[in-house]
N, C-alpha and C. Protein backbone atom coordinates (compact mmCIF):
# COMPACT_ATOMS: atom_id res chain seq x y z
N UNK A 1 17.44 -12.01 -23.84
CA UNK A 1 17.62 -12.38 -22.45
C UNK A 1 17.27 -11.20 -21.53
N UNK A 2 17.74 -10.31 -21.90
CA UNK A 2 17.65 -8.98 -20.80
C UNK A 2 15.78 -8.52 -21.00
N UNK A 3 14.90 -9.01 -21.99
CA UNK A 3 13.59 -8.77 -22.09
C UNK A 3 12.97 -9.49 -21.22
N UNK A 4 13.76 -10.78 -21.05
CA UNK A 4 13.13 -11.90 -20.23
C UNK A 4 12.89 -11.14 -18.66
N UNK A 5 14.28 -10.35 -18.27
CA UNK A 5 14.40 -10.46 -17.39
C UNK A 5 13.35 -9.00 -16.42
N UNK A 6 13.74 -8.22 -17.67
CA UNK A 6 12.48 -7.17 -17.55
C UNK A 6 11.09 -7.28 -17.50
N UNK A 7 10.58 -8.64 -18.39
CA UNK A 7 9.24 -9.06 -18.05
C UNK A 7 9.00 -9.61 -16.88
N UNK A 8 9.83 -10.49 -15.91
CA UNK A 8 9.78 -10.87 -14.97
C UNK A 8 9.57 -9.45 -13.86
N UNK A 9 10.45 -8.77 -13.74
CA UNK A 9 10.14 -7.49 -12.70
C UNK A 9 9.44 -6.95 -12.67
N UNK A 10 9.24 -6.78 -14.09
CA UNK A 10 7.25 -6.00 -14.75
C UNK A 10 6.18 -6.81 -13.60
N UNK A 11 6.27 -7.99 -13.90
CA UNK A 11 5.36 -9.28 -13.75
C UNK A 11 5.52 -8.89 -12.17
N UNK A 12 6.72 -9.17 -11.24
CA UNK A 12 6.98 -8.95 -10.01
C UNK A 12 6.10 -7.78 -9.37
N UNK A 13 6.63 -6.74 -10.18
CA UNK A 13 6.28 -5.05 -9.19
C UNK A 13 5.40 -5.43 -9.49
N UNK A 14 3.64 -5.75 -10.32
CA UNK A 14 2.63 -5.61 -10.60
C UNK A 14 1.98 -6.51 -9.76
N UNK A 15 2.54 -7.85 -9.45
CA UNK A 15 1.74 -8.86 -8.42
C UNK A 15 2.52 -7.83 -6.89
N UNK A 16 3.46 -7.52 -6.90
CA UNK A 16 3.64 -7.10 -5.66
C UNK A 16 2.85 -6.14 -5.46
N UNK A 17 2.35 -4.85 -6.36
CA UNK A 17 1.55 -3.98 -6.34
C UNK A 17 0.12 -4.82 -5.75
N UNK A 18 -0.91 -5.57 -6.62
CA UNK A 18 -1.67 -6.13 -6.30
C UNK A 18 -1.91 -6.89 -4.91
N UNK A 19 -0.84 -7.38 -4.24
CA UNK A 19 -1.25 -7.81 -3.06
C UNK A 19 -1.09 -7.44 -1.93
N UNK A 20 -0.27 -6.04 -2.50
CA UNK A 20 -0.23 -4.98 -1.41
C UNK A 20 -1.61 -3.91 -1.21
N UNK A 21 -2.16 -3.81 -2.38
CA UNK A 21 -3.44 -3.13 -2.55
C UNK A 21 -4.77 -4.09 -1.74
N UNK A 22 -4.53 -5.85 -2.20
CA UNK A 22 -5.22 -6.45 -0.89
C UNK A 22 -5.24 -6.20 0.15
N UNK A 23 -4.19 -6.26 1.09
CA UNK A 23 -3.66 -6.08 2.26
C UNK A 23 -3.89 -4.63 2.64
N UNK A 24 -3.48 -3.46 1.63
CA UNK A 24 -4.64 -2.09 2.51
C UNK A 24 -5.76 -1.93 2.73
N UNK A 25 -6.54 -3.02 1.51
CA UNK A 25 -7.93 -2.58 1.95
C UNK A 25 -8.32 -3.58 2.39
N UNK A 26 -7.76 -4.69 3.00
CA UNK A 26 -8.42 -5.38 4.19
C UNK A 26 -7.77 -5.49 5.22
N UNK A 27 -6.65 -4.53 5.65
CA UNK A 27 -6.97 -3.48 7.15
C UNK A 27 -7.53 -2.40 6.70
N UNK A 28 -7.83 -1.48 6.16
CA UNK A 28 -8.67 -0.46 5.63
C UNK A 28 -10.16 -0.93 6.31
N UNK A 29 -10.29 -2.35 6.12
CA UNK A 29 -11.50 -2.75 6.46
C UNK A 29 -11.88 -3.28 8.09
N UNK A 30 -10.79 -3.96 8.19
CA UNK A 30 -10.87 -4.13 9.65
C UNK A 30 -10.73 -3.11 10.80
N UNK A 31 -9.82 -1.83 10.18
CA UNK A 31 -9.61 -0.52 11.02
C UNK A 31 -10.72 0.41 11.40
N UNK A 32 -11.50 0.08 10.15
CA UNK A 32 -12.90 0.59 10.12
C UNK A 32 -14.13 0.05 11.26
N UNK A 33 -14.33 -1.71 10.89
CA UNK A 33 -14.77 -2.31 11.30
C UNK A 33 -14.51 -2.45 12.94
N UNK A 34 -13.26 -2.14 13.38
CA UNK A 34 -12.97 -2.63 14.64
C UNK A 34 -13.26 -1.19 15.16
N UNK A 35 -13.11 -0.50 14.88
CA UNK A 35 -12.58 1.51 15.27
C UNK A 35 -13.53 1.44 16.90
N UNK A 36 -14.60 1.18 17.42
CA UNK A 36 -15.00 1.04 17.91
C UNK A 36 -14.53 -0.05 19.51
N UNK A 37 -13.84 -1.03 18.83
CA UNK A 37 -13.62 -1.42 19.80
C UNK A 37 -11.75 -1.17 20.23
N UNK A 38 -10.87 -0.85 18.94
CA UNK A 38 -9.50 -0.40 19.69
C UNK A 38 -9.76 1.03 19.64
N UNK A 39 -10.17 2.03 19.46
CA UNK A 39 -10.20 3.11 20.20
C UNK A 39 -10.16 3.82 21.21
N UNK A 40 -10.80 3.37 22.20
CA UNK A 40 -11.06 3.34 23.72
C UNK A 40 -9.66 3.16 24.04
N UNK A 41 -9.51 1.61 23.75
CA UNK A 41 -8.26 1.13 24.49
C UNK A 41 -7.06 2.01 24.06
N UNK A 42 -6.89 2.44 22.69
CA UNK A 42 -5.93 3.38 22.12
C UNK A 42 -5.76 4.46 23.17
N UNK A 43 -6.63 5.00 23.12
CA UNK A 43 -6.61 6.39 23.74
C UNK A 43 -6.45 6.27 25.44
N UNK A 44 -7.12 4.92 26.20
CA UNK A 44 -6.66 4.87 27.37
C UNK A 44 -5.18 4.27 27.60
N UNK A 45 -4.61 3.36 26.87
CA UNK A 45 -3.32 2.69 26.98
C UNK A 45 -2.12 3.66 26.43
N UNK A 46 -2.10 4.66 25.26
CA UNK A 46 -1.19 5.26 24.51
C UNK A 46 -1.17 6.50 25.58
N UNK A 47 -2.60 6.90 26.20
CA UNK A 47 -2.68 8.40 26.39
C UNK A 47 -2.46 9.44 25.51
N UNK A 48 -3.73 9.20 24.57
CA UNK A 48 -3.76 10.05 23.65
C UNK A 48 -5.11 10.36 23.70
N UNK A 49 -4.96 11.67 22.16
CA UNK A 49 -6.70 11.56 22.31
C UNK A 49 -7.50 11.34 21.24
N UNK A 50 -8.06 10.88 20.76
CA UNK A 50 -8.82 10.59 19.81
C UNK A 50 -8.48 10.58 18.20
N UNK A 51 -8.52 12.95 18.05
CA UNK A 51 -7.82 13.31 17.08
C UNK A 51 -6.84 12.83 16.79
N UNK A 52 -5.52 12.41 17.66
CA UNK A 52 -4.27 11.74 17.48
C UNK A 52 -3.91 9.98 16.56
N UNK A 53 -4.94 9.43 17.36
CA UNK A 53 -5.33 8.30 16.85
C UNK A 53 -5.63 8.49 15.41
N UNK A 54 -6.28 9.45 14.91
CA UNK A 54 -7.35 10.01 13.85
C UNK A 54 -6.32 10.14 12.40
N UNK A 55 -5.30 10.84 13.04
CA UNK A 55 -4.25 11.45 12.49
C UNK A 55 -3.35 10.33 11.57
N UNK A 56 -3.34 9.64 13.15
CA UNK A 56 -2.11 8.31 12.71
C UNK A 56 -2.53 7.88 11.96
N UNK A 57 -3.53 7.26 11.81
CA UNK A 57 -4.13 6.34 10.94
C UNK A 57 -4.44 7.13 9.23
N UNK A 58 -4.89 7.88 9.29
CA UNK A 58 -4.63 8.25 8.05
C UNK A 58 -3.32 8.91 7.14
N UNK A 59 -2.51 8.91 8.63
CA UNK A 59 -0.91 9.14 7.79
C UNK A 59 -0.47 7.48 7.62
N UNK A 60 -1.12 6.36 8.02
CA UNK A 60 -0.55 5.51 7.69
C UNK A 60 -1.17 4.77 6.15
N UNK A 61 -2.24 5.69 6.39
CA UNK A 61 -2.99 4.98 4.75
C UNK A 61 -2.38 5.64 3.42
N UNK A 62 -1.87 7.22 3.87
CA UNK A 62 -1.19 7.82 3.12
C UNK A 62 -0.04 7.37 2.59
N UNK A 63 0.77 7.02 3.52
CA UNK A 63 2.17 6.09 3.22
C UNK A 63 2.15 5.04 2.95
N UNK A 64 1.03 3.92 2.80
CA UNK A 64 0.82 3.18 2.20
C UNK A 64 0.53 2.97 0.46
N UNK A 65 -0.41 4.12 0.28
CA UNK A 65 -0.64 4.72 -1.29
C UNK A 65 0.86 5.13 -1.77
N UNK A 66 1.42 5.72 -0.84
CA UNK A 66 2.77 6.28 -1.58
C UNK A 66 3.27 5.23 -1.68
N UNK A 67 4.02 4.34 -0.96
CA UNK A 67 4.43 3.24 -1.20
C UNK A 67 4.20 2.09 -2.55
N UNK A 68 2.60 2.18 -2.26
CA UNK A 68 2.04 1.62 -3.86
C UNK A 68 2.21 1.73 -4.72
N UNK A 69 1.75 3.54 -4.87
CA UNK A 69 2.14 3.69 -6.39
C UNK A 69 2.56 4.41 -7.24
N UNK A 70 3.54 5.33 -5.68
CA UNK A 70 4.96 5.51 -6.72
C UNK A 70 6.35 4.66 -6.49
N UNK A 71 6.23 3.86 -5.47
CA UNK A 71 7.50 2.45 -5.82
C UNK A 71 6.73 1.43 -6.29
N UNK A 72 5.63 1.20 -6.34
CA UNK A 72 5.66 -0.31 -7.19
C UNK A 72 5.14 -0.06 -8.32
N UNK A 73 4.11 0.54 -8.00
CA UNK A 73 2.97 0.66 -9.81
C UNK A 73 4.02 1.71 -10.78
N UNK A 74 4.41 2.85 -10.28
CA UNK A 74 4.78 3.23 -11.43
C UNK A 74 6.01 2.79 -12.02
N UNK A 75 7.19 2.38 -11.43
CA UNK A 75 7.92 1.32 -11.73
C UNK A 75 7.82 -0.05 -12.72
N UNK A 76 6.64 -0.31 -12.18
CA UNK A 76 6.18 -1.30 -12.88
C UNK A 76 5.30 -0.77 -14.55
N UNK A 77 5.06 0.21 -14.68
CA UNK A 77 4.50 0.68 -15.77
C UNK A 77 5.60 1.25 -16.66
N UNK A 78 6.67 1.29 -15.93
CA UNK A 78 7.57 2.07 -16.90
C UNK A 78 8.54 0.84 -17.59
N UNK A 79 8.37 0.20 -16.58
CA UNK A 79 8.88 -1.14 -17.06
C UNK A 79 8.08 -1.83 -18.26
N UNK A 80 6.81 -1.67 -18.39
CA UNK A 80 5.99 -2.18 -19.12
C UNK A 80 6.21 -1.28 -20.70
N UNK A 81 6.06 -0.21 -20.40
CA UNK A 81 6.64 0.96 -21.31
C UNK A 81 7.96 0.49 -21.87
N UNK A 82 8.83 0.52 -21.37
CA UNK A 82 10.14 -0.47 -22.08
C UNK A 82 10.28 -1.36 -22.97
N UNK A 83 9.39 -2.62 -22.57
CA UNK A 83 9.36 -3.69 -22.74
C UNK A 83 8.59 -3.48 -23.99
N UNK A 84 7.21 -2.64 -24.15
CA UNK A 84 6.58 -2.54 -25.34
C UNK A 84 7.24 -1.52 -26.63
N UNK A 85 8.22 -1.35 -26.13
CA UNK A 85 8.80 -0.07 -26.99
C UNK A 85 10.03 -1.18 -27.39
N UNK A 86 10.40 -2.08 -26.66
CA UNK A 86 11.37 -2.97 -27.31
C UNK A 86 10.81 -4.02 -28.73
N UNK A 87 9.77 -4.26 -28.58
CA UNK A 87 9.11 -5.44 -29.35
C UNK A 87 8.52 -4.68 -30.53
């Protein structure tokens, strides 16, 4: 029973991993794609400048990776590690 329940969270963190890795790289893609047109407005509406904008955004891609994959993926691998060391 308790294998069951470990395969399930395995199963969990790993789809949760996966569709969180969607979701960065398609704003990854649109942040890219758009950069041109919210930029301007960034920097005239926030009052900032450019570099700042520059900054944010890649501290937010950073904390996103962290998020990935050291709470879900590696969690999820150690879980997997368990589970194969049980059987």
């Amino acid at each position: 029973m308790e294998t069951d329940k470990m395969i399930f969270l395995r199963s969990f963190l790993f789809k949760t991993f996966l569709v969180g890795l969607l979701f960065a790289i398609v704003i990854a893609l649109l942040t890219f794609a758009l950069r041109g047109v919210f930029m301007p407005v960034a920097t005239r509406v926030f009052q900032v400048e450019e570099a700042e904008v520059n900054e944010t955004i890649f501290a937010f891609f950073f904390h996103v990776r962290l998020v990935l994959v050291f709470f879900i993926l590696a969690p999820a691998l150690a879980v997997h590690w368990i589970i194969r060391v049980k059987k």
